[in-house]
C-alpha atoms as a PDB file:
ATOM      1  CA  UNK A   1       0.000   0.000   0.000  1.00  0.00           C
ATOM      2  CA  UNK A   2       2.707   2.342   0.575  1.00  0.00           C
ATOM      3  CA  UNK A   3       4.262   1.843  -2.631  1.00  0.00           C
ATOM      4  CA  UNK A   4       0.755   2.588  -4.197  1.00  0.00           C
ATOM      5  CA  UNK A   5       0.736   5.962  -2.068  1.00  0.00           C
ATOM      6  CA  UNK A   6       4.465   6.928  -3.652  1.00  0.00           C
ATOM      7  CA  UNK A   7       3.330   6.506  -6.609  1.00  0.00           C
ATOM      8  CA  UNK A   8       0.676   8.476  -6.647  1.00  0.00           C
ATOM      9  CA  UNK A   9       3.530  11.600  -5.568  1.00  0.00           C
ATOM     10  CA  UNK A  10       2.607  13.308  -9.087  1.00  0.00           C
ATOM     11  CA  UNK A  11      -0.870  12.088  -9.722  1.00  0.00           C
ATOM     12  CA  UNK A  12      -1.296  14.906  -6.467  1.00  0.00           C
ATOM     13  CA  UNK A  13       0.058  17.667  -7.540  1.00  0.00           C
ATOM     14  CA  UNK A  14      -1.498  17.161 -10.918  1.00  0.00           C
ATOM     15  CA  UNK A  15      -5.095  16.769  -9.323  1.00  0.00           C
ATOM     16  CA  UNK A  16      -3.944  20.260  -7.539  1.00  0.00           C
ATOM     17  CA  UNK A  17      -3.662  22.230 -10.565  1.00  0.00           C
ATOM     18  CA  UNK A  18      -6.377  20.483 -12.415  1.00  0.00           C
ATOM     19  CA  UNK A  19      -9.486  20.976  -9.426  1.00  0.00           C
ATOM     20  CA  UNK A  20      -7.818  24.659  -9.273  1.00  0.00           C
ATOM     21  CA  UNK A  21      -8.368  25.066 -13.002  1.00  0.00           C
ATOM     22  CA  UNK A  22     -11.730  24.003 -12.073  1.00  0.00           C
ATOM     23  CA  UNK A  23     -12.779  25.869  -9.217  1.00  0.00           C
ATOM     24  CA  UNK A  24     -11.539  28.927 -11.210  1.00  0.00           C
ATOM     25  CA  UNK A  25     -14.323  28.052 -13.902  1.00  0.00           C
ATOM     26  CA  UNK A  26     -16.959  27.570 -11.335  1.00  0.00           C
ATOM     27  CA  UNK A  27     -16.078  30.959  -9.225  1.00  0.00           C
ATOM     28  CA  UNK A  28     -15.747  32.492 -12.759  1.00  0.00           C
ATOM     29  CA  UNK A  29     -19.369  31.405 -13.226  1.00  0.00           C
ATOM     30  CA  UNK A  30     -20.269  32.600  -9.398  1.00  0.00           C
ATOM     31  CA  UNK A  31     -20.887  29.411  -8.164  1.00  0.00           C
ATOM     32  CA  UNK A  32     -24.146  28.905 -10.377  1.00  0.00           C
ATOM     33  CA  UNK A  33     -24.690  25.200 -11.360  1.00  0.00           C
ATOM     34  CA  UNK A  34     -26.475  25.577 -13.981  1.00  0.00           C
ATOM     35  CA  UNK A  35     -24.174  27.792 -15.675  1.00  0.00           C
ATOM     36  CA  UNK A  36     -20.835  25.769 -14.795  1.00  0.00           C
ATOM     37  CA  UNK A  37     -23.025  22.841 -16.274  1.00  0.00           C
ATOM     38  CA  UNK A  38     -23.545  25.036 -19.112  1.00  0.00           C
ATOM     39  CA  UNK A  39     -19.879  25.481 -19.172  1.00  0.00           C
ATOM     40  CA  UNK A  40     -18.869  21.571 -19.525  1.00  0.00           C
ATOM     41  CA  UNK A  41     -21.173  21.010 -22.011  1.00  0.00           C
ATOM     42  CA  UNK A  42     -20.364  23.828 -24.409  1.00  0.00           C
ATOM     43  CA  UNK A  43     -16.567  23.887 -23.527  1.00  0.00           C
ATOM     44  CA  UNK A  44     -16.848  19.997 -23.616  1.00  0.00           C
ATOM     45  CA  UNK A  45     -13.880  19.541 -26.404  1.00  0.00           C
ATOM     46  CA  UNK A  46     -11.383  21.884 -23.992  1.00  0.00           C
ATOM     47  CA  UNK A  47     -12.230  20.020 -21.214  1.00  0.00           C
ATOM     48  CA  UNK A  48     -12.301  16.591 -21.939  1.00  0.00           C
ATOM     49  CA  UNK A  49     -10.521  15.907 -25.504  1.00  0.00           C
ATOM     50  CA  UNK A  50      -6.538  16.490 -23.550  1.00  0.00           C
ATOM     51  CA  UNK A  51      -3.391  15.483 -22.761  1.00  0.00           C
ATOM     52  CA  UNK A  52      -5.046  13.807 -20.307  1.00  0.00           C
ATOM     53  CA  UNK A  53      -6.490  11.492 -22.036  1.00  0.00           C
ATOM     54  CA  UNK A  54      -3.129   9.706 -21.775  1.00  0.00           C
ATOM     55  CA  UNK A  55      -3.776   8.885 -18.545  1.00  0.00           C
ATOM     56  CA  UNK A  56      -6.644   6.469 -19.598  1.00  0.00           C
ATOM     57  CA  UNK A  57      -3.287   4.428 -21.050  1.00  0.00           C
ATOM     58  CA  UNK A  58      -3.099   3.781 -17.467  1.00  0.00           C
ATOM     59  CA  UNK A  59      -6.325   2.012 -17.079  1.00  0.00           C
ATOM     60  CA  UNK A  60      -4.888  -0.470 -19.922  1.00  0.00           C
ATOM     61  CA  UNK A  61      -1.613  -0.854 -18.269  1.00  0.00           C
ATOM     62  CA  UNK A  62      -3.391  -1.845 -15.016  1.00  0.00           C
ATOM     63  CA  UNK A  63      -5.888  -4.522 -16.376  1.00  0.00           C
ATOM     64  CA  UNK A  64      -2.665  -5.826 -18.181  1.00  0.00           C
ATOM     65  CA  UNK A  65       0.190  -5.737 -16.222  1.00  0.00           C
ATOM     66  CA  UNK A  66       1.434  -5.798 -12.615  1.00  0.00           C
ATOM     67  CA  UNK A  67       1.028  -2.925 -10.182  1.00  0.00           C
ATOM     68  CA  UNK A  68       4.911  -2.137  -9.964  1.00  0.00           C
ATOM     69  CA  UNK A  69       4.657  -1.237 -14.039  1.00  0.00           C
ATOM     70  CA  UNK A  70       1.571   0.475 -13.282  1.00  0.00           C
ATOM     71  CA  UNK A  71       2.945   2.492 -10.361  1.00  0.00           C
ATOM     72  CA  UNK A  72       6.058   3.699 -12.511  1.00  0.00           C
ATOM     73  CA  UNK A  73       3.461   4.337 -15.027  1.00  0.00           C
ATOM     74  CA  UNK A  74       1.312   6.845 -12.898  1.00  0.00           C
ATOM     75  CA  UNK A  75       4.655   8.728 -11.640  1.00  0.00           C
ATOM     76  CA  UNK A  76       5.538   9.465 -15.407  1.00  0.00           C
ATOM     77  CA  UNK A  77       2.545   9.950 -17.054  1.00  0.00           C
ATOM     78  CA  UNK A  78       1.652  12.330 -13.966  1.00  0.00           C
ATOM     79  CA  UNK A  79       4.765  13.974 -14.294  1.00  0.00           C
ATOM     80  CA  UNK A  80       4.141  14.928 -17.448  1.00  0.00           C
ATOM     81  CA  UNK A  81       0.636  16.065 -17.086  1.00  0.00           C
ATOM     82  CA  UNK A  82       1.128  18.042 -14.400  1.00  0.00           C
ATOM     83  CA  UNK A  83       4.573  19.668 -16.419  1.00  0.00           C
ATOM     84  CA  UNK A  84       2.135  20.326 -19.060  1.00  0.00           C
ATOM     85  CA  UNK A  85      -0.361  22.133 -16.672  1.00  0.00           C
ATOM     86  CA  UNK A  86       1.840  23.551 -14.758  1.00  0.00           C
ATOM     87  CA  UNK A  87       2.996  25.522 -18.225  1.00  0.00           C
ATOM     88  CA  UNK A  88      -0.216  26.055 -19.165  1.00  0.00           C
ATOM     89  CA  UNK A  89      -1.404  27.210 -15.924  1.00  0.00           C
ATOM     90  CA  UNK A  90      -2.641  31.031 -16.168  1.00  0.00           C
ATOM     91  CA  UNK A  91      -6.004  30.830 -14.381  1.00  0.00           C
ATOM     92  CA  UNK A  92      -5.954  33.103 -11.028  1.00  0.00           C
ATOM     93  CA  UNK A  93      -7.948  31.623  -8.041  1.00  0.00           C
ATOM     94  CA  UNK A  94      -9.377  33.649  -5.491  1.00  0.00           C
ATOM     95  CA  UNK A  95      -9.792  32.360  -2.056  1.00  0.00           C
ATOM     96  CA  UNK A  96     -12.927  32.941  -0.710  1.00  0.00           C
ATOM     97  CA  UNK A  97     -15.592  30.950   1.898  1.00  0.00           C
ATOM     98  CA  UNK A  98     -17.024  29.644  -1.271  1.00  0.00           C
ATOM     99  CA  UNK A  99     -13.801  28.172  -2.450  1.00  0.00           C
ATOM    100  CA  UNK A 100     -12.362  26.892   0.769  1.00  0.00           C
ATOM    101  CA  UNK A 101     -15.826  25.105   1.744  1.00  0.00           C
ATOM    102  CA  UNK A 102     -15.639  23.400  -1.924  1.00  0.00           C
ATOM    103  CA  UNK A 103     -11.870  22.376  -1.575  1.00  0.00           C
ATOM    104  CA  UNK A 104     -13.011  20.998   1.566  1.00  0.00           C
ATOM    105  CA  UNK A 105     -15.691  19.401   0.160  1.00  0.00           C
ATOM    106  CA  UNK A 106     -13.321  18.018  -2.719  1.00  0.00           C
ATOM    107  CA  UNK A 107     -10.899  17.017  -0.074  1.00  0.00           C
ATOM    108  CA  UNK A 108     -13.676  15.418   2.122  1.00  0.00           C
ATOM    109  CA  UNK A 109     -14.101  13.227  -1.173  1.00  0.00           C
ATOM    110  CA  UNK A 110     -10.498  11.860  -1.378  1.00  0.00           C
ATOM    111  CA  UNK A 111     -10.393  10.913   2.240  1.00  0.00           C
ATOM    112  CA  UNK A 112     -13.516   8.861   2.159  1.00  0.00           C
ATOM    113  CA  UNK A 113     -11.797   7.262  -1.192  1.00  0.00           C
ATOM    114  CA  UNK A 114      -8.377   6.052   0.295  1.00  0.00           C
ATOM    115  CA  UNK A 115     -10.230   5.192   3.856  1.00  0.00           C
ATOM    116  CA  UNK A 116     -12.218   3.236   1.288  1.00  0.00           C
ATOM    117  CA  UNK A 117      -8.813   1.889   0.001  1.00  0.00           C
ATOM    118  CA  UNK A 118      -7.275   0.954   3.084  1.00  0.00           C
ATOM    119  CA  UNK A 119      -9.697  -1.030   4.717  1.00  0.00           C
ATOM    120  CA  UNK A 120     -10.193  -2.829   1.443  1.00  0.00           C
ATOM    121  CA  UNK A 121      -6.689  -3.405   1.444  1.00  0.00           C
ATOM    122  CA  UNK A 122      -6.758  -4.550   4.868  1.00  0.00           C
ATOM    123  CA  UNK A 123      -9.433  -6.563   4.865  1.00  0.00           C
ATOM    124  CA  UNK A 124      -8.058  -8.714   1.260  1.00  0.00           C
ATOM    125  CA  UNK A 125      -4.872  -8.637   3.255  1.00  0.00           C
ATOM    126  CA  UNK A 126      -5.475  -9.671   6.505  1.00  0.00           C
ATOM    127  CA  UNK A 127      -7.991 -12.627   5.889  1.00  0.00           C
ATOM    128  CA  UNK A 128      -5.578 -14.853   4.176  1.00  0.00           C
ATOM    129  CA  UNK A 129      -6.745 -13.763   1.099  1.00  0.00           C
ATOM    130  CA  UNK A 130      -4.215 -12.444  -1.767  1.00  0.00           C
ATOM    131  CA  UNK A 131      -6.307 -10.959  -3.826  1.00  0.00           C
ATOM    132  CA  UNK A 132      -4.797  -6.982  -4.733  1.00  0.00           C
ATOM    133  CA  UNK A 133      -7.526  -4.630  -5.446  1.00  0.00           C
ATOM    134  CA  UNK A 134      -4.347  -2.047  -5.895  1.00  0.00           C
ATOM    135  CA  UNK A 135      -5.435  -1.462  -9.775  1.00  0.00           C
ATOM    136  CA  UNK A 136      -8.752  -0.561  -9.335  1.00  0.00           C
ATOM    137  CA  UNK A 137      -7.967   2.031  -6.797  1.00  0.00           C
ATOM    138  CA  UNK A 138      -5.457   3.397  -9.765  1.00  0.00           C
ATOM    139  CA  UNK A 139      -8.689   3.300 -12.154  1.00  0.00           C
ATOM    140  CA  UNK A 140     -11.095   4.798  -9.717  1.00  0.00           C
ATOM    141  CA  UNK A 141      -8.804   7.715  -9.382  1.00  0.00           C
ATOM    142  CA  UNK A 142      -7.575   7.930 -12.564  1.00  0.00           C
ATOM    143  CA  UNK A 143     -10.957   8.729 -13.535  1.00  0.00           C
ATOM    144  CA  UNK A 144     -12.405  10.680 -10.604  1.00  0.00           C
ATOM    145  CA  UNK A 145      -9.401  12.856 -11.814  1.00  0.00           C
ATOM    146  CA  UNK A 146     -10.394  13.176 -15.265  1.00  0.00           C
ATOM    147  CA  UNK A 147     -13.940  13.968 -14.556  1.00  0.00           C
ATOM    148  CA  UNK A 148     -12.611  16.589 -12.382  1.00  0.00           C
ATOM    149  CA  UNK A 149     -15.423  19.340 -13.848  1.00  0.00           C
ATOM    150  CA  UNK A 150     -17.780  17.204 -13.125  1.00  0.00           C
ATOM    151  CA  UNK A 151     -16.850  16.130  -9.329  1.00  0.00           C
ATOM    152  CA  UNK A 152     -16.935  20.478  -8.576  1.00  0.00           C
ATOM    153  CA  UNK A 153     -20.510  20.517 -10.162  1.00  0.00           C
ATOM    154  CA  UNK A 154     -21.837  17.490  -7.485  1.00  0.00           C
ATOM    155  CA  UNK A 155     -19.503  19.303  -5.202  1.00  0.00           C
ATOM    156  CA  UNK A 156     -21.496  22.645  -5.987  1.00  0.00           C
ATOM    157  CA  UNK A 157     -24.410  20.823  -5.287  1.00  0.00           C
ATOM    158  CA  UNK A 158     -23.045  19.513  -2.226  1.00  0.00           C
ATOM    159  CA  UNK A 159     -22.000  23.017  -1.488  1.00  0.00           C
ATOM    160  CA  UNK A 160     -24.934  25.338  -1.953  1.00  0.00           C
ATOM    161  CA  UNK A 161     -27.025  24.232   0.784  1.00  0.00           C
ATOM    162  CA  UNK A 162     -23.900  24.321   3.124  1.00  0.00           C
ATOM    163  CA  UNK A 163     -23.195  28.116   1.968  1.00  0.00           C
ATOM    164  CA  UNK A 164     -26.503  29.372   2.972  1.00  0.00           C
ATOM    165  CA  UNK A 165     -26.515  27.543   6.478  1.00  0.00           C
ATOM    166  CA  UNK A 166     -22.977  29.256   6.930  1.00  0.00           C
ATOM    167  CA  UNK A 167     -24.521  32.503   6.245  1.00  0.00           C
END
């Protein structure tokens, strides 16, 4: 499990830049669902025809080979995803309630996801039985990441109710 967690050193600091790129769209759209929905579908080429696309290679390698080939796999193609953003990147995020209680929301999500992981892990571990459920933890975040417009709108969603009990 820790070597799955090293790997992932990349895929993290890719996610960063990619749910900031997406939070900027949403506060650019003032936190309105319906037009950030608006947004995906009309922008839906920008958004989803990428560079990231060759992270889906990963979903191959992982139903094909062994996780050690997948977990060098994730540090390079990550690597040079997030190079790639991190060129690209030009979109100015402004911290405000509304963005910290979505991040937190967003971050809330990834917890619950690798507490997921680890008592899966532990559980196929400690009962004697060898079965690795390593890649599909690689495939369920390889694609949470990619859908990463989509996880702020149910996040928005999540969100709006919260930010008028806050008020």
């Amino acid at each position: 499990m820790i070597y799955f967690y090293v790997s992932l050193s990349t895929y993290i600091c890719f996610c960063i830049i990619k749910y900031r790129e997406s939070l900027h769209y949403l506060q650019k759209d003032k936190y309105d669902t319906k037009k950030y929905g608006n947004r995906i579908s009309k922008d839906f080429k920008n958004i989803f025809i990428t560079p990231e696309l060759l992270s889906l290679v990963l979903i191959i390698v992982s139903l094909n080979f062994n996780i050690k080939v997948l977990g060098i796999c994730t540090i390079i193609i990550y690597m040079l995803l997030f190079l790639y953003k991190l060129k690209n990147k030009n979109k100015d995020l402004k911290i405000d309630k509304k963005i910290k209680l979505r991040i937190v929301i967003t971050l809330l999500i990834y917890v619950i996801l690798n507490i997921w992981f680890c008592i899966d892990y532990k559980l196929r571990h400690g009962a004697g039985i060898i079965f690795d459920n390593t890649a599909l933890y690689y495939i369920i975040l390889i694609i949470v990441t990619y859908l990463s417009y989509i996880v702020i709108y149910i996040v928005n969603l999540i969100g709006k109710p919260v930010d008028k009990f806050l008020k």
